[in-house]
C-alpha atoms as a PDB file:
ATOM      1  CA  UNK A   1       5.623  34.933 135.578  1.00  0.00           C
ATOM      2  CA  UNK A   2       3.956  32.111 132.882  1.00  0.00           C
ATOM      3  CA  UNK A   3       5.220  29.717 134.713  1.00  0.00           C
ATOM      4  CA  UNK A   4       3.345  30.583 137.875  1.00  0.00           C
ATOM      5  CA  UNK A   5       0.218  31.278 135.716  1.00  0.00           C
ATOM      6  CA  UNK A   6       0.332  27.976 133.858  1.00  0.00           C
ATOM      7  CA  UNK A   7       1.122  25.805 136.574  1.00  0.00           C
ATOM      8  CA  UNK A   8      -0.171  25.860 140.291  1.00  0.00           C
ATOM      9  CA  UNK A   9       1.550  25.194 143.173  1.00  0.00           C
ATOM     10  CA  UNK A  10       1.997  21.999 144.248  1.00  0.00           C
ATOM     11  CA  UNK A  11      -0.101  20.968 147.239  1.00  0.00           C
ATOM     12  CA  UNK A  12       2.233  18.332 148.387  1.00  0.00           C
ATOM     13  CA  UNK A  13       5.417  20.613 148.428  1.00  0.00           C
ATOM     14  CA  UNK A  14       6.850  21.385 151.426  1.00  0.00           C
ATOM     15  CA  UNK A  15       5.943  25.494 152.482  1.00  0.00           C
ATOM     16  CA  UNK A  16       8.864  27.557 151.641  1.00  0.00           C
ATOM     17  CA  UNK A  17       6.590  30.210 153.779  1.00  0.00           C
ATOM     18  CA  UNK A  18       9.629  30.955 156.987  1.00  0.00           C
ATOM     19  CA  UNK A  19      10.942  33.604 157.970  1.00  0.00           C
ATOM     20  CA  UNK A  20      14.156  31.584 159.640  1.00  0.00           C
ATOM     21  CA  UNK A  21      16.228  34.628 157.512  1.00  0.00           C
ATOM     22  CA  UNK A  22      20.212  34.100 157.604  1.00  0.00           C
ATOM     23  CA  UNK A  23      20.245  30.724 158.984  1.00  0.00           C
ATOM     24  CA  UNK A  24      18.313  28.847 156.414  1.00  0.00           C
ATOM     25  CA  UNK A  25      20.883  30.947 154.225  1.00  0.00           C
ATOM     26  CA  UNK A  26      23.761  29.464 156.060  1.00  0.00           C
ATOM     27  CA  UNK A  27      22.479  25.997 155.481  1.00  0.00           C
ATOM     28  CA  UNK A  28      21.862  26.100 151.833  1.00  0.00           C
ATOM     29  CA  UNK A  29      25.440  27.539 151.593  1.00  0.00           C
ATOM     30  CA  UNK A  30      26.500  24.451 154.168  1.00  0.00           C
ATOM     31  CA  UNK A  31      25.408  22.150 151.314  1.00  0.00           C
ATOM     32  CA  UNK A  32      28.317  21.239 148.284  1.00  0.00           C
ATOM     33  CA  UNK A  33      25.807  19.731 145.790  1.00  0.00           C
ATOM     34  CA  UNK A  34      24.076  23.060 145.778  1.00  0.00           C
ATOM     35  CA  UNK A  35      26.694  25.805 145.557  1.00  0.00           C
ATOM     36  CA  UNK A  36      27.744  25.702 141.201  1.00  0.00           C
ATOM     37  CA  UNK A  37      23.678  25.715 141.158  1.00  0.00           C
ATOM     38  CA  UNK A  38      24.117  29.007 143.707  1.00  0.00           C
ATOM     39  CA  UNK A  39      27.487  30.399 141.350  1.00  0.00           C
ATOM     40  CA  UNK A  40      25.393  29.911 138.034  1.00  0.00           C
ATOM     41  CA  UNK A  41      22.373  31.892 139.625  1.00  0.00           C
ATOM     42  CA  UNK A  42      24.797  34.234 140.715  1.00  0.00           C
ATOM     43  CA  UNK A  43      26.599  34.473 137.337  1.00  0.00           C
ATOM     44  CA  UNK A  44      23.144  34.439 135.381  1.00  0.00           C
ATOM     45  CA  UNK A  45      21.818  36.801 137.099  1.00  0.00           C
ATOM     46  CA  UNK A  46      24.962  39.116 136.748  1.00  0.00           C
ATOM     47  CA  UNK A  47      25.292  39.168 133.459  1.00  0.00           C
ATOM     48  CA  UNK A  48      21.506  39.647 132.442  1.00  0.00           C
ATOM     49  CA  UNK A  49      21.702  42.866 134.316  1.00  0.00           C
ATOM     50  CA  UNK A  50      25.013  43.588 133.099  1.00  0.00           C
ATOM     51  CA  UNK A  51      23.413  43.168 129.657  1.00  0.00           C
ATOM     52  CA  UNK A  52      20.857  45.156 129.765  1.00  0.00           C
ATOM     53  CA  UNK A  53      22.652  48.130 131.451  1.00  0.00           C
ATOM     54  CA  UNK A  54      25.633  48.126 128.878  1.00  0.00           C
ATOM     55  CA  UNK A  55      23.586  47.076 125.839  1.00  0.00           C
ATOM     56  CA  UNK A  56      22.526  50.607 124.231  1.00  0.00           C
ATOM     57  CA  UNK A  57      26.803  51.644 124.949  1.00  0.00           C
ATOM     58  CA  UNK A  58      27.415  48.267 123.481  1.00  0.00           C
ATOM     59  CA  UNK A  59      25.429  48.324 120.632  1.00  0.00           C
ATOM     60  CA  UNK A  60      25.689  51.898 120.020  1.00  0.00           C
ATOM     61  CA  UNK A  61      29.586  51.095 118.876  1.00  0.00           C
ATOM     62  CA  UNK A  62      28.258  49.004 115.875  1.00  0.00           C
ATOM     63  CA  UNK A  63      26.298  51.816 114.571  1.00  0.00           C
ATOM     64  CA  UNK A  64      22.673  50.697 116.547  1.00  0.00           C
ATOM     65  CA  UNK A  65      20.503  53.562 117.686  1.00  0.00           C
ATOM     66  CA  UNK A  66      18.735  53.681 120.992  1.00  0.00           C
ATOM     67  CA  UNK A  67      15.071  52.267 119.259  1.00  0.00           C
ATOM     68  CA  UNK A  68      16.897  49.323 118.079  1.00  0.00           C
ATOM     69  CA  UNK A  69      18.869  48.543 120.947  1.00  0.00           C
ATOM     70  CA  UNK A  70      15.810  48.356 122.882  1.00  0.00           C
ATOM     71  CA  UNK A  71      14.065  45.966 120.815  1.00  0.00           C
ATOM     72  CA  UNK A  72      17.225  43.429 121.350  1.00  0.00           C
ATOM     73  CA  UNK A  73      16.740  43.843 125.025  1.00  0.00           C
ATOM     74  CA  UNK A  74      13.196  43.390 124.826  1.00  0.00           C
ATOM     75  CA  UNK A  75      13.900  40.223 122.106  1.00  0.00           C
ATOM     76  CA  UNK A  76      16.515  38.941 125.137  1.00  0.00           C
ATOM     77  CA  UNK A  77      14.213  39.268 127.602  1.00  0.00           C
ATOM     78  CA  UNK A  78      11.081  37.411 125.668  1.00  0.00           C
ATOM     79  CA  UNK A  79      13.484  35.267 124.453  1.00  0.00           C
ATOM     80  CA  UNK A  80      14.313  34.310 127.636  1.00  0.00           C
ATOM     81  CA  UNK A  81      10.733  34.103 129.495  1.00  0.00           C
ATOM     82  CA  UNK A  82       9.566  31.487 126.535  1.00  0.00           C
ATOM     83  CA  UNK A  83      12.321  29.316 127.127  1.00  0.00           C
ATOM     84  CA  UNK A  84      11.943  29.257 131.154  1.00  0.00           C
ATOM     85  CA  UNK A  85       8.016  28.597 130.111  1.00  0.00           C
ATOM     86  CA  UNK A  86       8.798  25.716 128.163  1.00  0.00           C
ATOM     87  CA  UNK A  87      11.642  24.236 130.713  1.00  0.00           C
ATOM     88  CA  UNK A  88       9.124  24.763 133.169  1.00  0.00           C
ATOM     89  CA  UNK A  89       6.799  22.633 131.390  1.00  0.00           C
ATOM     90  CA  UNK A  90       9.161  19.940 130.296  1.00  0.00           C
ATOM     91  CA  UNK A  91      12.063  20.271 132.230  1.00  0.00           C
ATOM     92  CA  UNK A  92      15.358  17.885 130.724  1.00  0.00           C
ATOM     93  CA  UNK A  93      16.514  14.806 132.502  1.00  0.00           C
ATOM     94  CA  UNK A  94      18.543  15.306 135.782  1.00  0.00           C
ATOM     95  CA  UNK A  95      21.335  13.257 133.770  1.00  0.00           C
ATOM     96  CA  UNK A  96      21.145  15.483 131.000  1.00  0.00           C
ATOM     97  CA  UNK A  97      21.500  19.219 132.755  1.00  0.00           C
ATOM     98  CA  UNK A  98      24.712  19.032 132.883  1.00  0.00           C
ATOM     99  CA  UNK A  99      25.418  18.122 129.224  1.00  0.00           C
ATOM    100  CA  UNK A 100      22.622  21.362 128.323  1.00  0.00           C
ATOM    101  CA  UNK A 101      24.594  23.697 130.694  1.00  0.00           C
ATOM    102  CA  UNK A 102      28.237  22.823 128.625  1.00  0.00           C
ATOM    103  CA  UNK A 103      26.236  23.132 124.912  1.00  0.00           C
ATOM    104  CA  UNK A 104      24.377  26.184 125.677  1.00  0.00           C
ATOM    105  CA  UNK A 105      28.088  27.416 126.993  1.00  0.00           C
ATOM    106  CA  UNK A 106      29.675  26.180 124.344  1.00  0.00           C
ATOM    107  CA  UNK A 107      27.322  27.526 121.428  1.00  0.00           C
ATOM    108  CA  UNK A 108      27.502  30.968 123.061  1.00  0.00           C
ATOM    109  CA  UNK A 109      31.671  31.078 123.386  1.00  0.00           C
ATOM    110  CA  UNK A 110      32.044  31.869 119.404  1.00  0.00           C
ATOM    111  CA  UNK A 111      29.238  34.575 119.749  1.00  0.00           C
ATOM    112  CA  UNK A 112      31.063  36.654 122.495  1.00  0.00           C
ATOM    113  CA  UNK A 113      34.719  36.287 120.771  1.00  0.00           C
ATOM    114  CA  UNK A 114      32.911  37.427 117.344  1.00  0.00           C
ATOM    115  CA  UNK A 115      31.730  40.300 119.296  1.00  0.00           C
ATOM    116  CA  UNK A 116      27.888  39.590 119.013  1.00  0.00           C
END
């Protein structure tokens, strides 16, 4: 939602405004380059909710009430709006995505075998 506050439409994009339904689903799918971008929507998008429906059970085993479990979904969530706001501003190099996408996965492997 910031990012469609702080920064209009572009005029000169093409209307995304259809209605063509399955088919223009069928083409996107047609299209290699764009199906890991497709899996890690997928995959993001499954584990956020997966998160936040497991994360008072999950918590809860290291001794965190209800309260506090609520105020790390809520510091997830925030967490993650500010950083779409800011890629949204300045978004990284084309090159460079892929290099982000391997760190980001990287940095976060040690935190899920620790159990965090």
């Amino acid at each position: 939602m910031p990012t469609v506050l702080l920064l209009p439409a572009d005029p000169r994009a093409p209307s995304t405004a259809g209605g063509e339904g399955w088919r223009s689903v069928g083409a996107l799918l047609k299209l290699p380059r764009k199906l890991p971008l497709l899996a890690l929507i997928f995959c993001g998008n499954g584990c956020f909710n997966s998160i936040f429906t497991w994360l008072k059970p999950i918590l809860g085993g290291a001794g965190i009430d209800a309260p506090q479990a609520a105020w790390a979904g809520r510091a997830i969530l925030f967490g993650g709006l500010a950083s779409l706001a800011v890629v949204s501003i300045k978004p990284p190099p084309v090159e460079r995505i892929r290099t982000l996408l391997v760190a980001a996965t990287s940095c976060a492997i040690p935190l899920i075998r620790s159990g965090l």
